[in-house]
Protein backbone atom coordinates (compact mmCIF):
# COMPACT_ATOMS: atom_id res chain seq x y z
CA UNK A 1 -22.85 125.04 98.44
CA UNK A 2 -20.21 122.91 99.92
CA UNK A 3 -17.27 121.97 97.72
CA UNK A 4 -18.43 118.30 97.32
CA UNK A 5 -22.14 119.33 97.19
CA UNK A 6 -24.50 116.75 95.40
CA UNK A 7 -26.41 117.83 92.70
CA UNK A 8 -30.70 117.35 93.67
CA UNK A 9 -33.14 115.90 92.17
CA UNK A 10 -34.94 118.96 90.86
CA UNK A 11 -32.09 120.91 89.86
CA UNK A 12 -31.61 122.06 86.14
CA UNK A 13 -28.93 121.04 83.83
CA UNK A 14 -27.52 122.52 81.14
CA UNK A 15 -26.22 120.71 77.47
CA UNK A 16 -24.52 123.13 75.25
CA UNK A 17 -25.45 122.88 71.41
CA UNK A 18 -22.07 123.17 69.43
CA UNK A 19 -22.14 123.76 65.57
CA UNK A 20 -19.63 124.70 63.07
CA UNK A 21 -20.36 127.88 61.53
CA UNK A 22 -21.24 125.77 58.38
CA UNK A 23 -23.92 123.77 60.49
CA UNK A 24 -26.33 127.44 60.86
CA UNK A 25 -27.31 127.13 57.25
CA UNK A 26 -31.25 127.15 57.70
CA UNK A 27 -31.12 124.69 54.39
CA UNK A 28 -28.36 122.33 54.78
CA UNK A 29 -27.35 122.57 58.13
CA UNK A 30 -28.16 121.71 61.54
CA UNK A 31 -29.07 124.84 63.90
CA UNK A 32 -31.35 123.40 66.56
CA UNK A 33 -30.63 120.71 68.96
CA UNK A 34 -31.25 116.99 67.54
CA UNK A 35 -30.19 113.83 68.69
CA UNK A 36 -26.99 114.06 67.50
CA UNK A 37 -26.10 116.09 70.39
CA UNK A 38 -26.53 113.16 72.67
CA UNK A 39 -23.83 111.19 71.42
CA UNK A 40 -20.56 110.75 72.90
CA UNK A 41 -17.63 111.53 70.74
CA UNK A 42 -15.52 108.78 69.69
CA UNK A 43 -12.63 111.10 69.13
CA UNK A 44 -12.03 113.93 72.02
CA UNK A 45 -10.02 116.46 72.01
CA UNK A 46 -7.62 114.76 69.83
CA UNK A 47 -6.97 111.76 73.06
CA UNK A 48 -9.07 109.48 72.67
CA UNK A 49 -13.18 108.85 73.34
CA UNK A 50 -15.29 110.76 75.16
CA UNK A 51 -15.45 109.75 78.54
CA UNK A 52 -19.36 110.65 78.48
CA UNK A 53 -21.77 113.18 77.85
CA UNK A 54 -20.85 116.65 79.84
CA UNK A 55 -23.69 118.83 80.81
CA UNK A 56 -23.42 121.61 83.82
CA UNK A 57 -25.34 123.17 86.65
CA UNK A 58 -27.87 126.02 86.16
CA UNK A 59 -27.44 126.63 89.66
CA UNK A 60 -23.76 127.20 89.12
CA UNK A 61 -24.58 129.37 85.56
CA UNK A 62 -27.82 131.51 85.91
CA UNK A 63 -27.52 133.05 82.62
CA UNK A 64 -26.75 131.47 79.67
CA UNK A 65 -24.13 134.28 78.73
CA UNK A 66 -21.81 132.76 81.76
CA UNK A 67 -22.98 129.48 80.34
CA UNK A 68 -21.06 130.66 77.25
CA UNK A 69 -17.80 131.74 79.00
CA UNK A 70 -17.33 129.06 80.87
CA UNK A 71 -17.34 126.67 77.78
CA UNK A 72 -15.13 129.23 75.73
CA UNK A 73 -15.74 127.80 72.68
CA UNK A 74 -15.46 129.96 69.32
CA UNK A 75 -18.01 127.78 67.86
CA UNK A 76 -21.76 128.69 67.70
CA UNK A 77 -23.59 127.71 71.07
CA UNK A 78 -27.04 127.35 72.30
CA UNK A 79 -28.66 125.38 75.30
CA UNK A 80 -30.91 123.27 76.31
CA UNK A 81 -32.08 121.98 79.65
CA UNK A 82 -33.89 119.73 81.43
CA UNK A 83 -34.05 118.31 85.61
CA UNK A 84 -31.56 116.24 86.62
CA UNK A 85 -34.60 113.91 87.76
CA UNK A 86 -35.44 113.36 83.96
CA UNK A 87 -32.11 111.78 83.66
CA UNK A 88 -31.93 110.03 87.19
CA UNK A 89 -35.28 108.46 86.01
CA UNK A 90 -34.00 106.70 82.86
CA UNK A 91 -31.11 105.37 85.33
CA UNK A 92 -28.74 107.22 83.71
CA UNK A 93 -25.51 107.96 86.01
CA UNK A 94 -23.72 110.98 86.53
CA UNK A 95 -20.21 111.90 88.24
CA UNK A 96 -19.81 115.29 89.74
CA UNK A 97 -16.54 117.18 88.77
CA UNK A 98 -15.25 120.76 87.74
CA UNK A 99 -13.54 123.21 90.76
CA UNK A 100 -16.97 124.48 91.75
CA UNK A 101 -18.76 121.05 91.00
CA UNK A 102 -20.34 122.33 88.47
CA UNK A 103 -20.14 119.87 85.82
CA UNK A 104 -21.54 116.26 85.42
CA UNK A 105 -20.34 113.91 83.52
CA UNK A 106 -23.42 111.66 82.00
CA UNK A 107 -23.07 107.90 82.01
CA UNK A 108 -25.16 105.11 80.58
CA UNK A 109 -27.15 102.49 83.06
CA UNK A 110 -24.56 99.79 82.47
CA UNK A 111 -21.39 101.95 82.92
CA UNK A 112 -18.57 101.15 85.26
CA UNK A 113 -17.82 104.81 86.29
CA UNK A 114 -14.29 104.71 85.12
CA UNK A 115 -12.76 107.30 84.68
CA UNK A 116 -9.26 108.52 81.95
CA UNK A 117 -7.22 106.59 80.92
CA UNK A 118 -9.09 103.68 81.77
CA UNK A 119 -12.36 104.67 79.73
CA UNK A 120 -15.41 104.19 80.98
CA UNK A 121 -17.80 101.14 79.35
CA UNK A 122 -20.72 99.47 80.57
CA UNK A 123 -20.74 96.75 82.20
CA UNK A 124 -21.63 94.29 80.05
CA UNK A 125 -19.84 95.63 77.27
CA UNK A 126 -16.41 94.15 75.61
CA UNK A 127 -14.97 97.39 75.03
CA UNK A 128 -15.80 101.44 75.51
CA UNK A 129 -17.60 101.07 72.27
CA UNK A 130 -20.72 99.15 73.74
CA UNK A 131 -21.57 102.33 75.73
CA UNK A 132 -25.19 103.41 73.97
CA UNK A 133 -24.25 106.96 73.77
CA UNK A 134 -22.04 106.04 70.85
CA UNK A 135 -25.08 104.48 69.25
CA UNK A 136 -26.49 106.88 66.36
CA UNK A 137 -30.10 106.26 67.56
CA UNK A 138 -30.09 108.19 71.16
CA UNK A 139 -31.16 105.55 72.37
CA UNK A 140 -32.08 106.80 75.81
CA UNK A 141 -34.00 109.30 73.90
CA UNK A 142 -32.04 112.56 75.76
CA UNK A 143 -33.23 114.61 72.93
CA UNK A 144 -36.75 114.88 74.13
CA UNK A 145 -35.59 114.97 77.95
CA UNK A 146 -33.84 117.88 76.99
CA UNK A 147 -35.78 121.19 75.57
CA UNK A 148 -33.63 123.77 73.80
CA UNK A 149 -33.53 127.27 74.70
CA UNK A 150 -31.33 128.72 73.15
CA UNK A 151 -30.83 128.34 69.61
CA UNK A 152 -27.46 127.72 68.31
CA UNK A 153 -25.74 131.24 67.24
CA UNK A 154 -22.26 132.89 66.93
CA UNK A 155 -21.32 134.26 70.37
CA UNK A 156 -19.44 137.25 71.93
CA UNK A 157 -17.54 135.75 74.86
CA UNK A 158 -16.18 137.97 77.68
CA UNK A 159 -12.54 138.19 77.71
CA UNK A 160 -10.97 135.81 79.59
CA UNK A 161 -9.88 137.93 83.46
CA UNK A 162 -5.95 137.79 83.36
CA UNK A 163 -4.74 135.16 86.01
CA UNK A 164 -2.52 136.40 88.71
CA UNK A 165 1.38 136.10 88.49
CA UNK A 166 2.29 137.31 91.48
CA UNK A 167 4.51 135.32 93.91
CA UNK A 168 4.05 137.20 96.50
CA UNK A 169 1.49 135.21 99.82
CA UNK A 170 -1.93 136.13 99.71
């Protein structure tokens, strides 16, 4: 694939399922994927809001295990999936970024595509906030577009591959 291909239509794409360690309690917590994984964050990575929901390629990640790497997170992961078409069809907007293109960034009907600092929002929207993927409903109702599976679980990520110092041309 080219370096600026365009996802299609019928291609899969991935949405981890993050939970703190507390969150795998079969009683109290949360293991399995539920609309509260379709929400952006308010608070990112300590700078700010989310600038929308990230999912990534299945073409780019055949097995989940790469999947798993690539996020890096010590957290409990799982997946879920659906066709980029299931999203596309609810008018839901994407951007393409990552060095292999293999991440999209999700973005509500309305949005206005910005991207950090100026944050996206829709549209019609005041501020950031009126984006609907900050709404505690789902209201685009990702969590049935999506089907999990994966269930959320403690992971054993590959070491990361030591990155190359030398200073000598390739």
């Amino acid at each position: 694939m080219s370096k600026h291909d365009e996802p299609k239509p019928e291609e899969i794409v991935l949405r981890g399922l993050l939970r703190l360690p507390e969150e795998l309690d079969p009683e109290t917590g949360r293991p399995h994927q539920d609309r509260d994984d379709f929400i952006r964050r308010r608070v990112y990575q300590k700078n700010g809001p989310e600038n929308g929901l990230s999912v990534f390629r299945r073409c780019k990640y055949p097995t989940n295990e790469a999947f798993y790497n690539r996020i890096g997170s010590r957290k409990p992961m799982g997946t879920s999936e659906c066709t980029l078409s299931d999203l596309t069809g609810k008018d839901i907007k994407h951007i393409v970024s990552g060095d292999d293109n293999d991440h999209l960034s999700l973005r509500c009907p309305d949005c206005n595509m910005a991207s950090k600092p100026d944050i996206c929002k829709p549209v019609s929207g005041a501020s950031f906030d009126d984006c609907p993927f900050f709404e505690k409903t789902d209201p685009l109702d990702l969590n049935t577009s999506f089907k999990e599976t994966e269930a959320p679980k403690k992971r054993v990520l590959a070491p990361k591959a030591a990155k190359a110092t030398s200073k000598e041309p390739q």
